[in-house]
C-alpha atoms as a PDB file:
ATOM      1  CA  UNK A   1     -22.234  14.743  19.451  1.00  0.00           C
ATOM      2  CA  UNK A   2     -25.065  16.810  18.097  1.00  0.00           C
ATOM      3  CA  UNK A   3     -24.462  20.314  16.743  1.00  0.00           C
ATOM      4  CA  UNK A   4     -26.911  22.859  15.941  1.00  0.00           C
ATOM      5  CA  UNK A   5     -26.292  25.930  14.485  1.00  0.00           C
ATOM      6  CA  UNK A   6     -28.547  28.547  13.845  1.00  0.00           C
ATOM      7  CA  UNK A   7     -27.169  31.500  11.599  1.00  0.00           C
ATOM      8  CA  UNK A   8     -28.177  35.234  12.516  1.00  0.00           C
ATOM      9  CA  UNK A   9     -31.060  36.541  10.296  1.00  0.00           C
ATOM     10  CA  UNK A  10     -30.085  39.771  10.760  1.00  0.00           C
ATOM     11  CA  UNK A  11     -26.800  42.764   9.715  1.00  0.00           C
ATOM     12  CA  UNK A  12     -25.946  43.749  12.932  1.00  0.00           C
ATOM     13  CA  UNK A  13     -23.482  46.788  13.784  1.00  0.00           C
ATOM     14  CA  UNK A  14     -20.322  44.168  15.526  1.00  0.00           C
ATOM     15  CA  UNK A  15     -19.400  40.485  14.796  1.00  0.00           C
ATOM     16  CA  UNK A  16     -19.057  39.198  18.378  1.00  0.00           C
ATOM     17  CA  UNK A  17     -22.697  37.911  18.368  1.00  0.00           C
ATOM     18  CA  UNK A  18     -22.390  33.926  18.293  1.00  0.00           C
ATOM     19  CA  UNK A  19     -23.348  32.234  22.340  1.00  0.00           C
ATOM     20  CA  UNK A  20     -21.929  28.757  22.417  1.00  0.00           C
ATOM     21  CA  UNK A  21     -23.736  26.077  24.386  1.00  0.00           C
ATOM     22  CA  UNK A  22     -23.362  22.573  25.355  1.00  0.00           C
ATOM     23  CA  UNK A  23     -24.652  19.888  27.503  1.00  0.00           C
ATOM     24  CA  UNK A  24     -21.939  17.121  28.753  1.00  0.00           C
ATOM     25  CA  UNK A  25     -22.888  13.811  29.323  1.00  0.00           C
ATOM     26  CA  UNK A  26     -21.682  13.342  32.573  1.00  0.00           C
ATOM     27  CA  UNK A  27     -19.901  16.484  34.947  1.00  0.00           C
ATOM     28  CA  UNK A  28     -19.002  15.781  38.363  1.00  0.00           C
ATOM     29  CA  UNK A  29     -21.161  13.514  39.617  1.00  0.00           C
ATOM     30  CA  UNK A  30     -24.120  14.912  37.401  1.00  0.00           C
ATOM     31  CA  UNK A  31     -25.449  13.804  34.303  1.00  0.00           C
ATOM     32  CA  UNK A  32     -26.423  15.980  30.911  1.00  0.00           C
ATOM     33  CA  UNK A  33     -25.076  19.295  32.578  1.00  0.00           C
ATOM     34  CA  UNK A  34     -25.320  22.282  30.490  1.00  0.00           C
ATOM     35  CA  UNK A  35     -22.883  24.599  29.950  1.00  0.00           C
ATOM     36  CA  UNK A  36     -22.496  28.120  28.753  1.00  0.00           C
ATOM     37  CA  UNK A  37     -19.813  29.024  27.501  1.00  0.00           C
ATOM     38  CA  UNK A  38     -18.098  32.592  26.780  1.00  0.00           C
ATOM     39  CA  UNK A  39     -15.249  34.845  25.857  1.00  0.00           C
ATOM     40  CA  UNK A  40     -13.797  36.483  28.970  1.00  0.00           C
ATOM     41  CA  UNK A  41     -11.793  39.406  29.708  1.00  0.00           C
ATOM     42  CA  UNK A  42     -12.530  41.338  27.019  1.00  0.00           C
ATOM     43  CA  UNK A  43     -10.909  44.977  26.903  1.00  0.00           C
ATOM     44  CA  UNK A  44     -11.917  48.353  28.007  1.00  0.00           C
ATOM     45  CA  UNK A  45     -11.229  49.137  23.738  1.00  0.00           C
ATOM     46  CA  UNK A  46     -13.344  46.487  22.964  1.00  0.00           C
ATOM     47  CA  UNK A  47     -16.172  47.940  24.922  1.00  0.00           C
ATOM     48  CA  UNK A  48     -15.391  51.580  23.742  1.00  0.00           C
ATOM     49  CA  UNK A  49     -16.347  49.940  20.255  1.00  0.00           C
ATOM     50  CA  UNK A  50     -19.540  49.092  20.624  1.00  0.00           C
ATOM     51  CA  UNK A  51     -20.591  52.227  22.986  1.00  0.00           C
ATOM     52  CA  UNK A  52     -23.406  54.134  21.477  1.00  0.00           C
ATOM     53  CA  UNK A  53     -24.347  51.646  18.979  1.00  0.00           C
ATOM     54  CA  UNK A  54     -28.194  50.731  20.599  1.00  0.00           C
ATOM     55  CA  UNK A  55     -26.860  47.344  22.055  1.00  0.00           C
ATOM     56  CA  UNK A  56     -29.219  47.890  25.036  1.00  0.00           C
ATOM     57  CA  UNK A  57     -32.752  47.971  25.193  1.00  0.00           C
ATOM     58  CA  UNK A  58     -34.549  48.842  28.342  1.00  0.00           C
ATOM     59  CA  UNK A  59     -34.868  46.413  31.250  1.00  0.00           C
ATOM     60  CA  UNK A  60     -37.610  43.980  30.910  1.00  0.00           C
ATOM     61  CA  UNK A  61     -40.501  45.653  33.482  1.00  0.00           C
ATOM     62  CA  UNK A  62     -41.738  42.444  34.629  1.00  0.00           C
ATOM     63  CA  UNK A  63     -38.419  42.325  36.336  1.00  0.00           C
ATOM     64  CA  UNK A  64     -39.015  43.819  39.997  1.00  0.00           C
ATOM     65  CA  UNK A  65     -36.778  47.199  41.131  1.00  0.00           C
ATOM     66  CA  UNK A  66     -34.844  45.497  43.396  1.00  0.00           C
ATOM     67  CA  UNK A  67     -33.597  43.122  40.661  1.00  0.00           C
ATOM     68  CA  UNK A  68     -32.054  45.267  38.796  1.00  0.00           C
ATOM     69  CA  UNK A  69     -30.391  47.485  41.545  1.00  0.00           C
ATOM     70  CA  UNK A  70     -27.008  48.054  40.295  1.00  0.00           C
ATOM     71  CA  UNK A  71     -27.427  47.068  36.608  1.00  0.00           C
ATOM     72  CA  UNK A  72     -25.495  49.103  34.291  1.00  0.00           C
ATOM     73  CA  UNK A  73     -25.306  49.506  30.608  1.00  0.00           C
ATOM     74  CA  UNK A  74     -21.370  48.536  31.088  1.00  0.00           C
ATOM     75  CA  UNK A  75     -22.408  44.802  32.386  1.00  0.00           C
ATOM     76  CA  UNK A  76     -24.866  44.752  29.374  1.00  0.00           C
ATOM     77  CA  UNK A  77     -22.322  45.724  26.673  1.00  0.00           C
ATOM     78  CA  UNK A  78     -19.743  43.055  28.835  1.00  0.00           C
ATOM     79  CA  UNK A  79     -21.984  40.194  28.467  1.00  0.00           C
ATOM     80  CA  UNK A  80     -22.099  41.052  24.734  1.00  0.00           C
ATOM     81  CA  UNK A  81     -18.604  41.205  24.677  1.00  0.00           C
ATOM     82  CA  UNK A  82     -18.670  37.669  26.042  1.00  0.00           C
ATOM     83  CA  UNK A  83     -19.903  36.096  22.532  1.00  0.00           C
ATOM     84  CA  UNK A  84     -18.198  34.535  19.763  1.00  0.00           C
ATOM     85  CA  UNK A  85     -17.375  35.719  16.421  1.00  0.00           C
ATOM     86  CA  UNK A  86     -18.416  34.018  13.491  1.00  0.00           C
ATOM     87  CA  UNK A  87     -14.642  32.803  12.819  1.00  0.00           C
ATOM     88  CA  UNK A  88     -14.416  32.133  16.456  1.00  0.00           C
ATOM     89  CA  UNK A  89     -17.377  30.196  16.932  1.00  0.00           C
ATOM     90  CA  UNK A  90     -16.729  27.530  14.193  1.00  0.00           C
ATOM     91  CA  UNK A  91     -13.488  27.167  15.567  1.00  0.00           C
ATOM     92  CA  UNK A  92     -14.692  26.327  19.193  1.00  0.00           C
ATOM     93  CA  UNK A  93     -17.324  24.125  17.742  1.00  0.00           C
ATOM     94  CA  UNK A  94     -14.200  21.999  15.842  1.00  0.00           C
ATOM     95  CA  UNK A  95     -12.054  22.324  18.981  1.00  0.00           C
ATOM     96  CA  UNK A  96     -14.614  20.900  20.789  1.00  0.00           C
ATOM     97  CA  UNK A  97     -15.675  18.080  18.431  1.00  0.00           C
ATOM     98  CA  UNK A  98     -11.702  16.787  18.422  1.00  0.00           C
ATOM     99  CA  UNK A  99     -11.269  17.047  21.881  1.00  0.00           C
ATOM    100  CA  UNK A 100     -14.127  16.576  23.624  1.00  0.00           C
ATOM    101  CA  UNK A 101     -16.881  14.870  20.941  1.00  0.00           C
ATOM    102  CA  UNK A 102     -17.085  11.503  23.446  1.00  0.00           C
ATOM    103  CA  UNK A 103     -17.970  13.732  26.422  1.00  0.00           C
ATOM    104  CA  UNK A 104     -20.191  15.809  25.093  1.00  0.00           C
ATOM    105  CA  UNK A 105     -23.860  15.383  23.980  1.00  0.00           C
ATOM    106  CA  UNK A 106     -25.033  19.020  22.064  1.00  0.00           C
ATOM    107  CA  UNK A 107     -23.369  21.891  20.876  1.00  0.00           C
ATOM    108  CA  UNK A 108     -25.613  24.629  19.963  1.00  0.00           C
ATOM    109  CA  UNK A 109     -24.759  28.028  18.591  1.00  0.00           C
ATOM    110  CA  UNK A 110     -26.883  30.400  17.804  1.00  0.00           C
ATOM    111  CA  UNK A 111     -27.133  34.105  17.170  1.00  0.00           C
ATOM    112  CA  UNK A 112     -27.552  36.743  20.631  1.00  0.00           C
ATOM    113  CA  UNK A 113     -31.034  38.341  20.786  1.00  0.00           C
ATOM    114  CA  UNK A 114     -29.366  41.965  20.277  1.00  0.00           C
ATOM    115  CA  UNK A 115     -30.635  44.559  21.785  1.00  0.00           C
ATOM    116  CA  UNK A 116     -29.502  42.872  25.345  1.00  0.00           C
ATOM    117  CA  UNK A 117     -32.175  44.164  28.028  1.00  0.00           C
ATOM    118  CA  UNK A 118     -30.603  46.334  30.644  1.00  0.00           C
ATOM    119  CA  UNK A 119     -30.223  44.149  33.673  1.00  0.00           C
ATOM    120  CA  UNK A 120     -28.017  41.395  31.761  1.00  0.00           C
ATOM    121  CA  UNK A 121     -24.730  40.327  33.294  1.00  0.00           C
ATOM    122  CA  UNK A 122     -21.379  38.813  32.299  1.00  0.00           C
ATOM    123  CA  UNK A 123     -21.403  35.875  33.160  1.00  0.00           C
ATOM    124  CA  UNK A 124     -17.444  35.613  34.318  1.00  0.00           C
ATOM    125  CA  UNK A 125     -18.667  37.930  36.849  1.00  0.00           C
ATOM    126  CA  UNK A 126     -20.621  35.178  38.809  1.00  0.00           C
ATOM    127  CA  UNK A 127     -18.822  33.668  42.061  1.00  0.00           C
ATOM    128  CA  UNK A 128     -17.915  30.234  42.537  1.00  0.00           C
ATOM    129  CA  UNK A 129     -19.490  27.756  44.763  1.00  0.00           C
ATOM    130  CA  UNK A 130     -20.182  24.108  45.356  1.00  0.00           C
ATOM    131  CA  UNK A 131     -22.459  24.180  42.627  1.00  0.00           C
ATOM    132  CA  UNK A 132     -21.577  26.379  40.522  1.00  0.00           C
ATOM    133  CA  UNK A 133     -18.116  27.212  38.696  1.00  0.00           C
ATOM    134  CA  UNK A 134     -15.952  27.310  35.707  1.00  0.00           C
ATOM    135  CA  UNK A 135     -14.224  24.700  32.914  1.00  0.00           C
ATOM    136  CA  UNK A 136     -11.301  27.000  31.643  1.00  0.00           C
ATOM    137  CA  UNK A 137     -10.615  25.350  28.402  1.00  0.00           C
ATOM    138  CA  UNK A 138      -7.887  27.776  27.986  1.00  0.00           C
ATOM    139  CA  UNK A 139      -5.869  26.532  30.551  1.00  0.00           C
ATOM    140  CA  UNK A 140      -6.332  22.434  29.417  1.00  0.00           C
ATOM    141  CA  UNK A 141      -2.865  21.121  28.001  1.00  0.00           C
ATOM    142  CA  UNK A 142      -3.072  21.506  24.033  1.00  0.00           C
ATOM    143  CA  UNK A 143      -5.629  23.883  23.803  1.00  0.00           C
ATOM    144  CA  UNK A 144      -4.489  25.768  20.752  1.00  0.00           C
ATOM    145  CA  UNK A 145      -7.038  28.454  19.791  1.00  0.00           C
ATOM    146  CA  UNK A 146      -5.934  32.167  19.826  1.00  0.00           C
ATOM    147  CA  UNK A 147      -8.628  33.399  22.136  1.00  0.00           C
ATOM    148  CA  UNK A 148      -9.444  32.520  25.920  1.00  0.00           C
ATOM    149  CA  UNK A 149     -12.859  30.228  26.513  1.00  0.00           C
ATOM    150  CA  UNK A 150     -14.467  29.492  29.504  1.00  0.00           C
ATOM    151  CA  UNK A 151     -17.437  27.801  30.396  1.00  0.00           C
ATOM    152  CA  UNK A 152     -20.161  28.236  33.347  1.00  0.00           C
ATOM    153  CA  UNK A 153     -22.309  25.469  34.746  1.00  0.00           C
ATOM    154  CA  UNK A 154     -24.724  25.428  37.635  1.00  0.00           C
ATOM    155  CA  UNK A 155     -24.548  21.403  39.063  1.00  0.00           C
ATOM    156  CA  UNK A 156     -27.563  22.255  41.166  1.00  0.00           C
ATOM    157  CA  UNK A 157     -29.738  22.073  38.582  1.00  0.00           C
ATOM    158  CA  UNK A 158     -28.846  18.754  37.035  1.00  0.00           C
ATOM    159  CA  UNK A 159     -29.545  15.210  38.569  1.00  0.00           C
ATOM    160  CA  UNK A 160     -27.051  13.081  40.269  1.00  0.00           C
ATOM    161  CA  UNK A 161     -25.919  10.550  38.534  1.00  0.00           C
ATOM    162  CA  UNK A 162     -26.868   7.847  41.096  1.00  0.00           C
ATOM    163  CA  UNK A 163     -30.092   8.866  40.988  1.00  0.00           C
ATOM    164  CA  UNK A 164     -32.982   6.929  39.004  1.00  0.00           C
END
């Protein structure tokens, strides 16, 4: 299993700034799908926290209006609230290297580009499909870290593994 980690090159005003990536091998009939995964359920004190602190930058104006109906500084400070901590990271990255090194080709964690643009969502927020879902690592037998982890993958957009 590969493992990159890229530390932040920046102080930043809060410590939940670490995104956690990986790419499996093989997923449900789909090979080298890549996963994102995130803290959910953070609190409504969590998010008081960070209120006011210039997390959010304006939304990105190549993105069209209708886009980014609906967006709200709340689901930009939530998908913040979805990253790792420093302490929290490292000890994802080991859980993951005992449990699931075999299955899994790259970890990567790196720093979040802070400001997020307005327009950003958390991803727990997304529905489940056919293609797309949740792994909650949380809920496996033996999981033993102190905070919840889940992680999202799209199967659309990786190749069947029958295919050639």
């Amino acid at each position: 299993m590969e493992t990159i980690l890229v530390p932040t090159q920046f102080d930043l005003p809060l410590d939940r700034i670490y995104i956690v990536a990986a790419t499996l091998k093989t997923f449900k009939g789909r090979r080298h799908v890549d996963v994102q995964i995130f803290r959910p359920g953070a609190g409504n004190d969590e998010l008081e926290a960070i209120r006011g602190l210039g997390l959010v930058a304006p939304a990105d104006p190549s993105i069209p209006p209708e886009v980014l109906q609906g967006a709200t500084e709340e689901a930009a400070l939530r998908c913040i609230l979805e990253a790792f901590t420093t302490e929290e990271s490292r000890a994802l990255l080991a859980y993951l290297e005992e449990r699931y090194a075999e299955h899994i080709e790259k970890v990567t964690v790196c720093p979040m580009d802070i400001p997020v643009p307005l327009g950003v969502a958390p991803l727990a927020g997304i529905p489940e499909n056919k293609t797309t879902g949740f792994i909650r690592f949380d809920a496996v037998r033996d999981y033993n870290l102190p905070f919840a982890a889940h992680g999202y993958y799209d199967l659309s957009a990786h190749e069947p593994l029958d295919k050639e």
